[in-house]
N, C-alpha and C. Protein backbone atom coordinates (compact mmCIF):
# COMPACT_ATOMS: atom_id res chain seq x y z
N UNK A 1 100.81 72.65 -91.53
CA UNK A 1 101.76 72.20 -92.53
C UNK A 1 101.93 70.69 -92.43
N UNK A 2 102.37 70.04 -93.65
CA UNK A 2 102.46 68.67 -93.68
C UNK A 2 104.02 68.29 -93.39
N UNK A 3 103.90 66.56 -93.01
CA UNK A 3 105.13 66.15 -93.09
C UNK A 3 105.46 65.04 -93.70
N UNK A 4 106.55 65.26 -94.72
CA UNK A 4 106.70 64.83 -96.30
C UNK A 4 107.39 63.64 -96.26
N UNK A 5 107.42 62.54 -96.52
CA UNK A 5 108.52 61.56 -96.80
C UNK A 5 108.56 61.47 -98.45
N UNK A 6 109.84 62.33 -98.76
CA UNK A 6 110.05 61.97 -99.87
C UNK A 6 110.84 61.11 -100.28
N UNK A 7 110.75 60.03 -101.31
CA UNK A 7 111.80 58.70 -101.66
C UNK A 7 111.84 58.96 -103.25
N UNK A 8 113.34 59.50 -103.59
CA UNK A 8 113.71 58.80 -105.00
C UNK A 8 114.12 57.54 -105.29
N UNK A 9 113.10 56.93 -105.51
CA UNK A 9 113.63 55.46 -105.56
C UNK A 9 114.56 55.10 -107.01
N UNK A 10 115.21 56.27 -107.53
CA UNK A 10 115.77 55.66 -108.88
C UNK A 10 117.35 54.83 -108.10
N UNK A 11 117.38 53.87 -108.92
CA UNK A 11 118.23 53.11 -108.24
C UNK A 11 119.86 53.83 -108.15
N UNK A 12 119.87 54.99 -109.76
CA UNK A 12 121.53 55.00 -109.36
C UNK A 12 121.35 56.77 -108.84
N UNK A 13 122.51 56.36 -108.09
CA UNK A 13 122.68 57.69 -106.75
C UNK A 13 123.00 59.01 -108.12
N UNK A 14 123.29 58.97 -109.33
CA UNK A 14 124.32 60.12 -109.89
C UNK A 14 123.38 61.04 -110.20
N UNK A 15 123.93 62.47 -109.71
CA UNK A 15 123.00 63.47 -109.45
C UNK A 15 122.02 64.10 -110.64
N UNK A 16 122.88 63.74 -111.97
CA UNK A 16 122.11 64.68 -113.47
C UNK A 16 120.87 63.51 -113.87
N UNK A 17 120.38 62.55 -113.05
CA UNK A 17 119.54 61.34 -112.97
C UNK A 17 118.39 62.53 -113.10
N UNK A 18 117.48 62.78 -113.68
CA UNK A 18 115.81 63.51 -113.56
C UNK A 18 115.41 63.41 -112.90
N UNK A 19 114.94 62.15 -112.40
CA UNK A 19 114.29 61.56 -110.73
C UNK A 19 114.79 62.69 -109.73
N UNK A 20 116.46 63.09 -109.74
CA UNK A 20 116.71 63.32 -108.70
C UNK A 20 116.53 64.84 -108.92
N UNK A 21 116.12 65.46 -109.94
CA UNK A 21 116.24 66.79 -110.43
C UNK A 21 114.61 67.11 -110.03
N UNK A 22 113.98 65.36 -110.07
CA UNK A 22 112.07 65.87 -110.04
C UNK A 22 112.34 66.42 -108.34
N UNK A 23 112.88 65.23 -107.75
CA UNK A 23 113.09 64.96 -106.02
C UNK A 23 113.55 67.11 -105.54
N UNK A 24 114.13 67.29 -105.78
CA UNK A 24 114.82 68.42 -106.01
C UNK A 24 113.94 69.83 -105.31
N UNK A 25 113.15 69.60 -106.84
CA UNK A 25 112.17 70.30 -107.12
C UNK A 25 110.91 70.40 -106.17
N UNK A 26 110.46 69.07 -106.06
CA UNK A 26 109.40 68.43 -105.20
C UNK A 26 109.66 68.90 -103.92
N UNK A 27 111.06 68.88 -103.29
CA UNK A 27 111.23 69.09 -101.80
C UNK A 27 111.82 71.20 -101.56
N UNK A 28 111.83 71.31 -102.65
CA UNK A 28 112.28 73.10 -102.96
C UNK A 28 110.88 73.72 -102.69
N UNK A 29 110.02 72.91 -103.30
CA UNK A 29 108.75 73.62 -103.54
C UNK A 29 107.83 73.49 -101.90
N UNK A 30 108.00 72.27 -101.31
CA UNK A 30 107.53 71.80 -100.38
C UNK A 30 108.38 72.88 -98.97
N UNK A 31 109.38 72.43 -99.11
CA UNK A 31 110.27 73.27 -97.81
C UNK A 31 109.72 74.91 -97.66
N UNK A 32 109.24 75.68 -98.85
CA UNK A 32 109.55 77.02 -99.50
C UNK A 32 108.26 77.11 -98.86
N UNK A 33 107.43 76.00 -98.80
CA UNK A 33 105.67 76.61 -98.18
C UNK A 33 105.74 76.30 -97.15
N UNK A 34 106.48 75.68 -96.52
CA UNK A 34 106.87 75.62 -94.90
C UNK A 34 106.60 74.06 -94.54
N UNK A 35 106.47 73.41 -95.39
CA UNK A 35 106.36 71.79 -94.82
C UNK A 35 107.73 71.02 -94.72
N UNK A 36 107.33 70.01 -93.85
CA UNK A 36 108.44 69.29 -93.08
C UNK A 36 108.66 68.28 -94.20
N UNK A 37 110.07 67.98 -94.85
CA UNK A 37 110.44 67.10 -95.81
C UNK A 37 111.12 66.51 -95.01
N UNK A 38 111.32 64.79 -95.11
CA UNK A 38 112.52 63.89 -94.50
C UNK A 38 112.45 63.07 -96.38
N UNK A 39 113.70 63.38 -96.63
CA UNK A 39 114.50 62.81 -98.34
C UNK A 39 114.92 62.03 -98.01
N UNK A 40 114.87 60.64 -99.10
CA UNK A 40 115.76 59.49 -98.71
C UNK A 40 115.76 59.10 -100.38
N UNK A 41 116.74 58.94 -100.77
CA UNK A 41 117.86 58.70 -101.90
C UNK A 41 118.23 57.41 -102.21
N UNK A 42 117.13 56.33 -102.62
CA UNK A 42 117.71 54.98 -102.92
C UNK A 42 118.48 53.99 -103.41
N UNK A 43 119.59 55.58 -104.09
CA UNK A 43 120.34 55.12 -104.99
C UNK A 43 122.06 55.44 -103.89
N UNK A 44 121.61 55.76 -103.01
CA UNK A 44 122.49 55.84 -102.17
C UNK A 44 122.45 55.30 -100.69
N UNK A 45 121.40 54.31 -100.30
CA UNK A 45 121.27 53.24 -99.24
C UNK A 45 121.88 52.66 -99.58
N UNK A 46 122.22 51.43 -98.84
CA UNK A 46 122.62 50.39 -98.80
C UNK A 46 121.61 49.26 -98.54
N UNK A 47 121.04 48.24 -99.18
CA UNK A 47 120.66 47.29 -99.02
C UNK A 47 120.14 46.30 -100.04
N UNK A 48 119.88 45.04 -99.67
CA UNK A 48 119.89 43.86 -100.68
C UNK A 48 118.57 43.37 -101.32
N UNK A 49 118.28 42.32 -101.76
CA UNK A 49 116.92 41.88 -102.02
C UNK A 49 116.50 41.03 -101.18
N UNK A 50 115.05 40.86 -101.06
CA UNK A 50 114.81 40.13 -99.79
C UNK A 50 114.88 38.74 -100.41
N UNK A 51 115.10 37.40 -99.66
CA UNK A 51 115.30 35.91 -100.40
C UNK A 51 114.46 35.01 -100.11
N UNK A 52 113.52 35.38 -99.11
CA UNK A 52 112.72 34.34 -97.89
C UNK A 52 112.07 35.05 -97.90
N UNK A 53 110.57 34.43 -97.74
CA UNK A 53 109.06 34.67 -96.35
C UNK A 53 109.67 35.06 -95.11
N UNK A 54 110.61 34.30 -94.69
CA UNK A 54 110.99 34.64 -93.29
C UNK A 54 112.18 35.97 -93.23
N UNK A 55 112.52 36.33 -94.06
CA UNK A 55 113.13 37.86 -93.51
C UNK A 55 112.46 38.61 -93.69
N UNK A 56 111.06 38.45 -94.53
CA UNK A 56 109.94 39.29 -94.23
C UNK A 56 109.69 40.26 -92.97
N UNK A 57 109.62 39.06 -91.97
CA UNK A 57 109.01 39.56 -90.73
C UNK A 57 109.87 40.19 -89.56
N UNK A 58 111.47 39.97 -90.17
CA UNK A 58 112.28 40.56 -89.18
C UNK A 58 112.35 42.20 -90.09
N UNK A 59 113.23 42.69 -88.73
CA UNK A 59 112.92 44.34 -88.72
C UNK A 59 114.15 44.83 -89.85
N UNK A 60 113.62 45.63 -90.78
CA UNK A 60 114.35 46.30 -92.19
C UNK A 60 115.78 46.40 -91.88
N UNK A 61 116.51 46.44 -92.69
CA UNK A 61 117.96 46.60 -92.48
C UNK A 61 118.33 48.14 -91.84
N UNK A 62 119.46 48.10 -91.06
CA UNK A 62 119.97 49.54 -90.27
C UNK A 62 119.45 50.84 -91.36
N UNK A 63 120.02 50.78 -92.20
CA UNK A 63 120.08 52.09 -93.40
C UNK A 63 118.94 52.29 -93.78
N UNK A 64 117.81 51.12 -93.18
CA UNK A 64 116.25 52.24 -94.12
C UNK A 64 115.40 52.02 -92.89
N UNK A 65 116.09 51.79 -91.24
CA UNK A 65 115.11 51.85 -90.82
C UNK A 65 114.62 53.26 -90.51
N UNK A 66 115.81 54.62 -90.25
CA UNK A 66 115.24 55.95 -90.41
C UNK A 66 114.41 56.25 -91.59
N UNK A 67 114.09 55.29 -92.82
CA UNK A 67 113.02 55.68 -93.80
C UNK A 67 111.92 55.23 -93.55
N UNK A 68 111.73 54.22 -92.63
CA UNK A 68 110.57 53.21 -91.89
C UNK A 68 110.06 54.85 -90.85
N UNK A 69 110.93 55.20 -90.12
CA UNK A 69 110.42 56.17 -89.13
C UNK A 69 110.38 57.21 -90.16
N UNK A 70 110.22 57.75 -91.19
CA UNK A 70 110.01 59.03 -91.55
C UNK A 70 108.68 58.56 -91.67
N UNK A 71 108.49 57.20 -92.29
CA UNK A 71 107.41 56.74 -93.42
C UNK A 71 105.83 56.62 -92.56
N UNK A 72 105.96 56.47 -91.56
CA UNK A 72 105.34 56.41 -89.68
C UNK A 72 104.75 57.98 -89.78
N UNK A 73 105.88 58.73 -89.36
CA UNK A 73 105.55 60.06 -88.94
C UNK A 73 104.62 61.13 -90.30
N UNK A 74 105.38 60.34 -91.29
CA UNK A 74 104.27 61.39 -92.07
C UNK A 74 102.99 61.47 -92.61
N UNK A 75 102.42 62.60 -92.95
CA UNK A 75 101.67 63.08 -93.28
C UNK A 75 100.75 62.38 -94.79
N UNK A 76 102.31 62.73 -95.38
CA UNK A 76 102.02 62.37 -96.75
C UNK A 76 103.33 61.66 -97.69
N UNK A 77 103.16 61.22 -98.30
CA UNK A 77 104.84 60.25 -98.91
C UNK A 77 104.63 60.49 -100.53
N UNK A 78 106.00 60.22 -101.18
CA UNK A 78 105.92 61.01 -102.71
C UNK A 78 107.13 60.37 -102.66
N UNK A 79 106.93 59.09 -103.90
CA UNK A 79 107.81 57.95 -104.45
C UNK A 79 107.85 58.29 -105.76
N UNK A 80 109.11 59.16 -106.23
CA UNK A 80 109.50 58.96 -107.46
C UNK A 80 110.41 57.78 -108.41
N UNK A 81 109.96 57.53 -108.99
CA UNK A 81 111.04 56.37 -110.23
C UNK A 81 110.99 56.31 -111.41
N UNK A 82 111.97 56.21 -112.50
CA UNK A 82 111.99 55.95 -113.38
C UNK A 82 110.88 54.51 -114.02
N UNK A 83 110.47 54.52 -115.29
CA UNK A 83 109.50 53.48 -115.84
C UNK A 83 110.94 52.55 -116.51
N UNK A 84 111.27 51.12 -116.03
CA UNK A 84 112.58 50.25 -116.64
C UNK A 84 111.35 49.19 -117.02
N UNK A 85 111.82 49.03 -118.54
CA UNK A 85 111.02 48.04 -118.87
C UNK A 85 109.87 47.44 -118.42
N UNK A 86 109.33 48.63 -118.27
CA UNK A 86 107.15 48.68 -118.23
C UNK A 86 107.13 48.47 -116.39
N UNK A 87 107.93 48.94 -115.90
CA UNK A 87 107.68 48.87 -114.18
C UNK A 87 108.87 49.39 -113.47
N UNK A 88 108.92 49.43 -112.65
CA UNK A 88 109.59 49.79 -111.20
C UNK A 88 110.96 49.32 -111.77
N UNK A 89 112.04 49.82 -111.03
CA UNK A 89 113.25 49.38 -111.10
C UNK A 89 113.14 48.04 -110.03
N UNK A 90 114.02 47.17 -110.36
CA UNK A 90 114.01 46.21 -109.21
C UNK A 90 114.53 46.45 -108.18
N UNK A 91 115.83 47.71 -107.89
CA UNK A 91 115.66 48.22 -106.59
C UNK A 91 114.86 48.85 -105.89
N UNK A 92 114.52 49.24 -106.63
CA UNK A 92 112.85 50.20 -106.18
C UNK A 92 112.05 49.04 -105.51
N UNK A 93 111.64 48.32 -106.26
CA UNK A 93 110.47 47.16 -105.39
C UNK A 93 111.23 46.46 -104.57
N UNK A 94 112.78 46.25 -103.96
CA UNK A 94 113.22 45.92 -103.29
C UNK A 94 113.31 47.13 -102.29
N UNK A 95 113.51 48.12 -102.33
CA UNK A 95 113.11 49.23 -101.24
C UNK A 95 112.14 49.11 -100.65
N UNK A 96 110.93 48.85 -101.25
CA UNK A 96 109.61 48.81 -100.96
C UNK A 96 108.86 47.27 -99.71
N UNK A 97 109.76 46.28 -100.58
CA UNK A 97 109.77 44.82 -99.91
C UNK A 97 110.08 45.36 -98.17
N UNK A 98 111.84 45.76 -98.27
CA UNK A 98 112.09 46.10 -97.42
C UNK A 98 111.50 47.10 -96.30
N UNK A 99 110.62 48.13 -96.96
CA UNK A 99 110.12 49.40 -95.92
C UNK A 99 108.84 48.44 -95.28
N UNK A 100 108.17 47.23 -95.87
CA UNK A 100 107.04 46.54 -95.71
C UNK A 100 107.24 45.75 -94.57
N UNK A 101 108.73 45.60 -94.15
CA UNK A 101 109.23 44.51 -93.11
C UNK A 101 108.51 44.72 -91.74
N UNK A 102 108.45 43.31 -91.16
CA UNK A 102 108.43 43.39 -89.68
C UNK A 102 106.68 44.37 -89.45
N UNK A 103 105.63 44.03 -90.34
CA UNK A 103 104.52 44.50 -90.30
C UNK A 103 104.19 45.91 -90.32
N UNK A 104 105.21 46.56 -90.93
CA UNK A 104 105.27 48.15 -91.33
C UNK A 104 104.35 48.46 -91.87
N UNK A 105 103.43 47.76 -93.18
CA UNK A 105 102.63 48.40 -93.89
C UNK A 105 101.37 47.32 -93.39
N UNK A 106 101.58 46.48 -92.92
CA UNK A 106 100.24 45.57 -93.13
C UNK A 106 100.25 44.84 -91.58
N UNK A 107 99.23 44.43 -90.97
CA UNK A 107 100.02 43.76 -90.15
C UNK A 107 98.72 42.84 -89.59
N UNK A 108 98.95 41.12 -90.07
CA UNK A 108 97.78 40.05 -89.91
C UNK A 108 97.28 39.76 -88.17
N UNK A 109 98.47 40.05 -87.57
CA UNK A 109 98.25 39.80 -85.96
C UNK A 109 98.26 38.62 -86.06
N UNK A 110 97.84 37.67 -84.75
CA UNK A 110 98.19 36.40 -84.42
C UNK A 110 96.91 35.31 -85.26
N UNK A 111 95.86 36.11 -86.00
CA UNK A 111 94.86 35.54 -86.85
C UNK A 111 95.13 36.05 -88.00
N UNK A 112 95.71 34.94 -89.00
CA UNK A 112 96.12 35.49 -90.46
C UNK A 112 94.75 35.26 -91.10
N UNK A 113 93.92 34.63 -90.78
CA UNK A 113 92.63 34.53 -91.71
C UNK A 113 91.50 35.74 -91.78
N UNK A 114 91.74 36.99 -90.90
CA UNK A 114 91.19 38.05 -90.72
C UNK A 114 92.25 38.66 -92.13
N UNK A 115 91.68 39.95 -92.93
CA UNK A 115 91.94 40.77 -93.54
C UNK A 115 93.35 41.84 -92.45
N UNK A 116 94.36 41.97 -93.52
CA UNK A 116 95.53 42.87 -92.51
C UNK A 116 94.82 44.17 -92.28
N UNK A 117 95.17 44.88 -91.01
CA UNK A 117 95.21 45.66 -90.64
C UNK A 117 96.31 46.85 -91.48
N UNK A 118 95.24 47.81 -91.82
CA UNK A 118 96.23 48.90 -92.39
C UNK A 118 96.83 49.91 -91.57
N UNK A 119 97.99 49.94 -92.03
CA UNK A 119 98.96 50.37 -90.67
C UNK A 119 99.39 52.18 -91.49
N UNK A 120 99.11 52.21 -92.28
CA UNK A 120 99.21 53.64 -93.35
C UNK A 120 98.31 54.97 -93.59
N UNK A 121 97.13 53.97 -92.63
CA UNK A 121 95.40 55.01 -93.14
C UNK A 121 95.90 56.61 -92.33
N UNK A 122 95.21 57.32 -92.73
CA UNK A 122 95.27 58.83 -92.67
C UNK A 122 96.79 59.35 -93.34
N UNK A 123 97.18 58.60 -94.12
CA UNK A 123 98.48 59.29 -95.23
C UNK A 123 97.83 59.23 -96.48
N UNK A 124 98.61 60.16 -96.86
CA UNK A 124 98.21 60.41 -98.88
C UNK A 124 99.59 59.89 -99.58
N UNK A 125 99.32 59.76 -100.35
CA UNK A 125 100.54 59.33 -101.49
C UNK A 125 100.67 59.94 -102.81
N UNK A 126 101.69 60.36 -103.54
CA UNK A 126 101.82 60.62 -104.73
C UNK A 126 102.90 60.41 -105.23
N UNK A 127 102.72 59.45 -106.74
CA UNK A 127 103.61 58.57 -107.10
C UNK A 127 104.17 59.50 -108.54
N UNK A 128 105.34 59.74 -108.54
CA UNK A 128 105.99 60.16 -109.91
C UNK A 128 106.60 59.18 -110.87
N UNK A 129 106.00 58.87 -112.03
CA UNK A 129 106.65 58.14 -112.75
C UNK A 129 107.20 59.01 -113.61
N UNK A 130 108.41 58.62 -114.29
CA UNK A 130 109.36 59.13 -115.75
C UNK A 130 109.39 57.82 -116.37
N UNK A 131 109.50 58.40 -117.83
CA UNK A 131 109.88 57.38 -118.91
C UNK A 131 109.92 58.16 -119.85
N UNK A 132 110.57 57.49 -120.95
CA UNK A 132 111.36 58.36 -122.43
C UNK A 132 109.87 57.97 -123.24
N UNK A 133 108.45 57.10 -123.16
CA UNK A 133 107.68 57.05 -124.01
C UNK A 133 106.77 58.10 -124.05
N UNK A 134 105.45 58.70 -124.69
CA UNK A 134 104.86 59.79 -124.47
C UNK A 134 103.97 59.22 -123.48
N UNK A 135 103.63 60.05 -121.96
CA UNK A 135 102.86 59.86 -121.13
C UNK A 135 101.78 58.96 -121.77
N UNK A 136 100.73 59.64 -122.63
CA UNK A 136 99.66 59.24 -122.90
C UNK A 136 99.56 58.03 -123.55
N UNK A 137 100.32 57.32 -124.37
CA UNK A 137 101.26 56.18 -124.88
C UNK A 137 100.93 55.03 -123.44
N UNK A 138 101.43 55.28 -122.02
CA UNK A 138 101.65 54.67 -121.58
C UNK A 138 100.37 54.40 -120.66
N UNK A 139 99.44 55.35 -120.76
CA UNK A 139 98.67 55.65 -120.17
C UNK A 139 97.12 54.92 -120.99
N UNK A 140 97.22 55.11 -122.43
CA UNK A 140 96.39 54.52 -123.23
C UNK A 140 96.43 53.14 -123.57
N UNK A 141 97.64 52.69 -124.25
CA UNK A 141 98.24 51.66 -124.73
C UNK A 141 98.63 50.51 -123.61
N UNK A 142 99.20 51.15 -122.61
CA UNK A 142 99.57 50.17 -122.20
C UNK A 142 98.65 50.13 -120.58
N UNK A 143 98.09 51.00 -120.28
CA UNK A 143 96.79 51.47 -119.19
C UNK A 143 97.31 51.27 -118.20
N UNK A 144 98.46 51.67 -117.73
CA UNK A 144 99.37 52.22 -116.65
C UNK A 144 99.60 50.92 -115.78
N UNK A 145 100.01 49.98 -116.46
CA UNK A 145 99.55 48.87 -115.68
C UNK A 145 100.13 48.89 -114.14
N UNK A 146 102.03 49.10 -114.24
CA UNK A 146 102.50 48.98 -113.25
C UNK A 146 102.15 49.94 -112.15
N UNK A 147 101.77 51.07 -112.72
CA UNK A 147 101.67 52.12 -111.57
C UNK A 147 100.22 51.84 -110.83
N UNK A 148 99.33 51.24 -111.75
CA UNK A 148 98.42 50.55 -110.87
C UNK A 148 98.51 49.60 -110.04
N UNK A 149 99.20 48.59 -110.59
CA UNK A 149 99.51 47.50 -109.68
C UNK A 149 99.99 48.00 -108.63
N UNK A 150 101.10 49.46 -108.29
CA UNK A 150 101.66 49.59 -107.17
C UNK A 150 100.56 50.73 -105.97
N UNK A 151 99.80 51.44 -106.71
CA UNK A 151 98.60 52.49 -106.19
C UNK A 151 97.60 51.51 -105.61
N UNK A 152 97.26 50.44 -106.63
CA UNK A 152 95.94 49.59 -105.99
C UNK A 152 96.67 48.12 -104.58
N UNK A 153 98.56 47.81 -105.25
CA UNK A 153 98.65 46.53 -104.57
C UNK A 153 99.43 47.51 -103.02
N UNK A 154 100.24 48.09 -103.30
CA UNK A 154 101.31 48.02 -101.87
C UNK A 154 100.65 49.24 -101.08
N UNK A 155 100.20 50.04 -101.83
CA UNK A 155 99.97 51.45 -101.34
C UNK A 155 98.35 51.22 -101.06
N UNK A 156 97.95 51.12 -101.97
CA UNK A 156 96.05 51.04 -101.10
C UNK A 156 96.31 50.04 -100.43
N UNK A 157 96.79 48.67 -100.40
CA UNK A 157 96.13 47.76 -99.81
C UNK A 157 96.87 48.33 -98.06
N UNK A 158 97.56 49.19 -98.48
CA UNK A 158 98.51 49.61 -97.00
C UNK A 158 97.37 50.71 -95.77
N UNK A 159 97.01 51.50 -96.90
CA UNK A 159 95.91 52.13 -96.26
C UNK A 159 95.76 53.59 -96.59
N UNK A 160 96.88 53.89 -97.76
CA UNK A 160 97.20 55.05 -98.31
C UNK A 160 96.10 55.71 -99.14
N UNK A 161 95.69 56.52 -99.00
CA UNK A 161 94.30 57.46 -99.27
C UNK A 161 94.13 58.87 -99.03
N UNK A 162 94.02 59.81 -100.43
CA UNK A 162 94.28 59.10 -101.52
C UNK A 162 95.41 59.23 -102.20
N UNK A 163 95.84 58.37 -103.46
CA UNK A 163 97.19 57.88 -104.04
C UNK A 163 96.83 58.41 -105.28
N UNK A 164 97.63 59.95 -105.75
CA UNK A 164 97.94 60.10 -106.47
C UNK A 164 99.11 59.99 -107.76
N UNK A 165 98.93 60.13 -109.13
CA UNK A 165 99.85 60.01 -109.63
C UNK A 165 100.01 61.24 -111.15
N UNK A 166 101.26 60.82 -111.14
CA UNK A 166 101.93 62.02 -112.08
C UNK A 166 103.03 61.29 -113.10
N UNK A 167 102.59 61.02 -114.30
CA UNK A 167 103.44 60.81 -115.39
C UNK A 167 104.09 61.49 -116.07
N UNK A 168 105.67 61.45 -115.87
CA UNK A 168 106.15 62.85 -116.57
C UNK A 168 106.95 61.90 -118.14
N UNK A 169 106.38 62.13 -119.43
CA UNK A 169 107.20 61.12 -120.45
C UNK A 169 107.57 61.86 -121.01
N UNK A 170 108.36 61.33 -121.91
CA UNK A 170 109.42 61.64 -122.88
C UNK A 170 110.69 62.74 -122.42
N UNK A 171 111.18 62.17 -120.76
CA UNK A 171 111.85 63.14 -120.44
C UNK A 171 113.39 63.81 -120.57
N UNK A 172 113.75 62.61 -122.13
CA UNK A 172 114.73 62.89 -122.93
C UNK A 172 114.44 64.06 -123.59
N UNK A 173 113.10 64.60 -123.95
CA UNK A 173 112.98 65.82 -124.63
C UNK A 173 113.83 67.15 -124.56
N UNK A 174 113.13 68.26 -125.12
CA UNK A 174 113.72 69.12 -125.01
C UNK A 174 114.07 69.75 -123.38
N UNK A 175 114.76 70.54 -123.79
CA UNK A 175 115.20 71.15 -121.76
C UNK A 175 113.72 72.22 -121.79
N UNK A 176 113.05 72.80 -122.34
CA UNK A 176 111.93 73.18 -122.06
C UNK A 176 110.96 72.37 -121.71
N UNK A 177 110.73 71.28 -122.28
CA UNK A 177 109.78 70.12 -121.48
C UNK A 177 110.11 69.76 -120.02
N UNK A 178 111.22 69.59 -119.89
CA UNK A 178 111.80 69.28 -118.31
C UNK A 178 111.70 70.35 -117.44
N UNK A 179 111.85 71.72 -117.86
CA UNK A 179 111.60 73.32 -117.02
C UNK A 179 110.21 72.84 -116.88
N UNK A 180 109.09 72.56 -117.85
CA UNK A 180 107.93 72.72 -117.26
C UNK A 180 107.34 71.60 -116.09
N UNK A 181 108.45 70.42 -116.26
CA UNK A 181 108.02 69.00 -115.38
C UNK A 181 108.49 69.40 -114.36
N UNK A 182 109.65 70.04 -113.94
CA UNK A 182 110.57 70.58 -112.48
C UNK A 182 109.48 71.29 -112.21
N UNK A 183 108.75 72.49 -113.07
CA UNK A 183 107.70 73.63 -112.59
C UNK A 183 106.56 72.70 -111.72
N UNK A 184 106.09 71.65 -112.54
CA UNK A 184 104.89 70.87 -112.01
C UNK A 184 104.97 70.59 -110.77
N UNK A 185 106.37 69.96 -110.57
CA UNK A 185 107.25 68.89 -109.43
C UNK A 185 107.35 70.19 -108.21
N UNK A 186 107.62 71.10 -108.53
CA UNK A 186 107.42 72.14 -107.76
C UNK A 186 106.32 72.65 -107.07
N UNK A 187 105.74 72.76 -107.99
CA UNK A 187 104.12 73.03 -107.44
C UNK A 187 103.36 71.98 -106.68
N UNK A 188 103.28 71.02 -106.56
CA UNK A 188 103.08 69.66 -106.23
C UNK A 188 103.56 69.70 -104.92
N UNK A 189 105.10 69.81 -104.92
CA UNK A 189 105.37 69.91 -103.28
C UNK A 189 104.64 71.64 -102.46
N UNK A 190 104.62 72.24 -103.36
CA UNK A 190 104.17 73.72 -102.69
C UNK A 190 102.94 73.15 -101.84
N UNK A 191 102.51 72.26 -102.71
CA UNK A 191 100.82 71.90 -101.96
C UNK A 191 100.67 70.65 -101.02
N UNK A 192 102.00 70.35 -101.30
CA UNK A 192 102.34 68.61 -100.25
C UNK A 192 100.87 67.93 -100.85
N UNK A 193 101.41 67.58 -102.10
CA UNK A 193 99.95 66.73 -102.92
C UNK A 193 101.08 66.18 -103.77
């Protein structure tokens, strides 16, 4: 069995949020096949944006360093977020800044002119995006830009392999569209994929 770090990175904590209904689902389905979930709720940490190069390298704030140690121990990790104006919430990529601290995901050693060391290899990833546009919309038109940027920049270049993803759109729709996205979100964790 696997061991899961799941992160809703939607920024606000309130529970009828989808993210947290996908998160839900994802860790129901996962627990139910016998894998080890550690949940972390970004809308209910505490912490700031980073301001400097140099708080880079010191160690993540108290409240996400147990998400630093889930993020270590597991297996496999599954970052859900909402799509805010064609990318990531900015707490979200401030979660992310932060889990990166103190050479968590990358780490140059005392020769920065060598390529970083990936500190992530033998984990998988799978990234959930939501947005109110039609998946394929975002996927055609606009060619997924951000979710690439984050699969090819923070997550591959970390060592994450391989990085899947899952676009769930238009999830203002009907409540039958959302039964079948919870069903997906379900199945997904059944398989810790």
């Amino acid at each position: 069995m696997s061991r899961i770090c799941l992160i809703n990175a939607h920024p606000d904590p309130a529970p009828q949020r989808f993210c947290h209904a996908l998160a839900d689902a994802y860790q129901q389905g996962a627990e139910g096949a016998g894998h080890e979930v550690s949940r972390f709720d970004a809308g209910a940490l505490d912490y700031g944006f980073l301001t400097s190069a140099a708080a880079f390298s010191e160690p993540a704030p108290e409240p996400l360093q147990p998400v630093q140690a889930a993020l270590q121990a597991a297996d496999h990790v599954v970052l859900i977020y909402p799509l805010w104006l064609g990318m990531l919430p900015a707490r979200a990529k401030a979660l992310l800044e932060h889990l990166g601290r103190a050479n968590m995901f990358l780490d140059t050693g005392a020769d920065s002119s060598r390529w970083p060391a990936q500190k992530m290899r033998g984990k998988s990833a799978r990234v959930i995006v939501t947005m109110g546009m039609p998946a394929a919309a975002y996927r055609i038109f606009f060619r997924s830009h951000s979710l690439k940027a984050l699969e090819t920049g923070v997550l591959g270049m970390s060592g994450f392999k391989p990085v899947r993803s899952t676009v769930f759109g238009m999830v203002e729709g009907s409540a039958e569209r959302r039964t079948r996205m919870l069903a997906d979100a379900r199945r997904l964790g059944e398989q810790a994929r």
